[in-house]
C-alpha atoms as a PDB file:
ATOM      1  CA  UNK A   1       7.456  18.845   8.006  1.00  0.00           C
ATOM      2  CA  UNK A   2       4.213  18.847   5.971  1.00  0.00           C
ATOM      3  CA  UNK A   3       4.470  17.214   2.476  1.00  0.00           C
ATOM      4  CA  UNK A   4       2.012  18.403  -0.365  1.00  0.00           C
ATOM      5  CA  UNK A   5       0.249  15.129  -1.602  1.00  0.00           C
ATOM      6  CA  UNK A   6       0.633  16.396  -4.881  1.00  0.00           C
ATOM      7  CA  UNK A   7       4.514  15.947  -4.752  1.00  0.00           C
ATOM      8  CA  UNK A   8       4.669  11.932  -3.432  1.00  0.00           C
ATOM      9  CA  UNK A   9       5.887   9.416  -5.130  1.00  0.00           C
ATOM     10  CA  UNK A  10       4.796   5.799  -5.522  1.00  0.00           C
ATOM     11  CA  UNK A  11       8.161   5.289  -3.758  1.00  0.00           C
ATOM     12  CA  UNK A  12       6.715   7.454  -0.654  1.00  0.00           C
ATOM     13  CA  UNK A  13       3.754   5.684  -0.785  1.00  0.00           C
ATOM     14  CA  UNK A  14       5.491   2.575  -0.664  1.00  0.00           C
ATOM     15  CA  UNK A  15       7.259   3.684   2.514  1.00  0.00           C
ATOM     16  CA  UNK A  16       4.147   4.546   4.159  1.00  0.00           C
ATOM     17  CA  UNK A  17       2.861   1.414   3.427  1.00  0.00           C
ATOM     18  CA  UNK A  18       5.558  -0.507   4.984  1.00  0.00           C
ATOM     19  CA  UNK A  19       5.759   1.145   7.928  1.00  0.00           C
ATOM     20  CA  UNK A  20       1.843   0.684   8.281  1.00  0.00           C
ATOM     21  CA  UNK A  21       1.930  -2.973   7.822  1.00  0.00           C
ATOM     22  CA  UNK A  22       4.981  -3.156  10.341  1.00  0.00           C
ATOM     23  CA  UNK A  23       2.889  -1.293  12.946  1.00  0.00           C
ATOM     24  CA  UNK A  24      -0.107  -3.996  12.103  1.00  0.00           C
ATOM     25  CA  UNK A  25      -2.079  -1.243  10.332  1.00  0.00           C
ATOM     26  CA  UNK A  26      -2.734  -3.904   7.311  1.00  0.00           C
ATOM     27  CA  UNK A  27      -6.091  -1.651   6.149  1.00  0.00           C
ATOM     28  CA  UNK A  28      -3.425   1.874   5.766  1.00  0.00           C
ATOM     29  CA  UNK A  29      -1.088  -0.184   4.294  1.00  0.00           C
ATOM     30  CA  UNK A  30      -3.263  -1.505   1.708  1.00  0.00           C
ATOM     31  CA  UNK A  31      -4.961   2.156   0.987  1.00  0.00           C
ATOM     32  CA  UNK A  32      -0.865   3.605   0.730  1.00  0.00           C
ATOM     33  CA  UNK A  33       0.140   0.769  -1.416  1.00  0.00           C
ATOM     34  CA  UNK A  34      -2.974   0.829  -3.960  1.00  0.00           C
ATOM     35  CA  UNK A  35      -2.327   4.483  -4.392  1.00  0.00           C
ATOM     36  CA  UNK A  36       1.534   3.694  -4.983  1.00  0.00           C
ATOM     37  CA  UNK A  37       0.250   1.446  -7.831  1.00  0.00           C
ATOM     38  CA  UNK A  38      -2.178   3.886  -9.310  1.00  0.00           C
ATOM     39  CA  UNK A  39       0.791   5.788  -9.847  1.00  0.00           C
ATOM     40  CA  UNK A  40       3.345   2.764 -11.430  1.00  0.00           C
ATOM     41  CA  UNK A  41       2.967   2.703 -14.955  1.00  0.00           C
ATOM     42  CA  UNK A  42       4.512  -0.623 -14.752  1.00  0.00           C
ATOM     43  CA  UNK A  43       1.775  -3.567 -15.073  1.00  0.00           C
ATOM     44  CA  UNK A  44       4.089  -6.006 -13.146  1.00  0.00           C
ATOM     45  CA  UNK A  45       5.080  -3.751 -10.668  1.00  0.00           C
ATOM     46  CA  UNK A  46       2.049  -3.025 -10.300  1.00  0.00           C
ATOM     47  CA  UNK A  47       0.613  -6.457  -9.737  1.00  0.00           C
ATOM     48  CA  UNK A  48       3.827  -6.858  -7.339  1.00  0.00           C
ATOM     49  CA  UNK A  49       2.433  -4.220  -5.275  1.00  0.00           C
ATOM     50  CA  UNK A  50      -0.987  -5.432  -4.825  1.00  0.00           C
ATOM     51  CA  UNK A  51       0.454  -9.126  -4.250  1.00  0.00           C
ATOM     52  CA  UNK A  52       2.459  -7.691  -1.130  1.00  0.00           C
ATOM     53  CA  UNK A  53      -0.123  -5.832   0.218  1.00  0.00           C
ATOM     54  CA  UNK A  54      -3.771  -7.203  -0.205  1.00  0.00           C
ATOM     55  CA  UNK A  55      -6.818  -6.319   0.856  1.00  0.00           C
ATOM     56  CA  UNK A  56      -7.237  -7.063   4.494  1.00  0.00           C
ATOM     57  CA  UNK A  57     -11.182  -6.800   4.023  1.00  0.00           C
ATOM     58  CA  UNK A  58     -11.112  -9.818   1.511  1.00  0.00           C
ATOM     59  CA  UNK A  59      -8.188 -11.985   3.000  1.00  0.00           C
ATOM     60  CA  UNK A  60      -9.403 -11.974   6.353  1.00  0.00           C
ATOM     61  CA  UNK A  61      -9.461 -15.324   7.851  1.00  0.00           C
ATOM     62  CA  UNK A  62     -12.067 -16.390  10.629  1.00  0.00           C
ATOM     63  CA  UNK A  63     -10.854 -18.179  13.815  1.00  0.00           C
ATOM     64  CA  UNK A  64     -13.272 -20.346  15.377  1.00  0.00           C
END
């Protein structure tokens, strides 16, 4: 079933995220999680979000 965009939640995007970062897709989860927090009005939530799911591009750690 197709969703309109328009009609997701941050909870959906949440979801999304989750199951992205529990299929090793830590990039998609990020993108799904920093548009749940774009729509939480809540600043701690908010910063909860972004604390569970950083940026893979800046976290990345180099193995020798």
């Amino acid at each position: 079933m197709t969703r309109d965009p328009a009609d997701l939640t941050a909870a959906d995007y949440l979801d999304g995220a989750r199951e992205m970062a529990a299929a090793d897709r830590p990039y998609l989860a990020y993108l799904l999680a920093e548009e749940a927090a774009k729509r939480t009005p809540e600043p701690a939530t908010v910063a909860g979000i972004r604390a569970t799911f950083p940026d893979p591009t800046t976290t990345r750690e180099e193995s020798d």
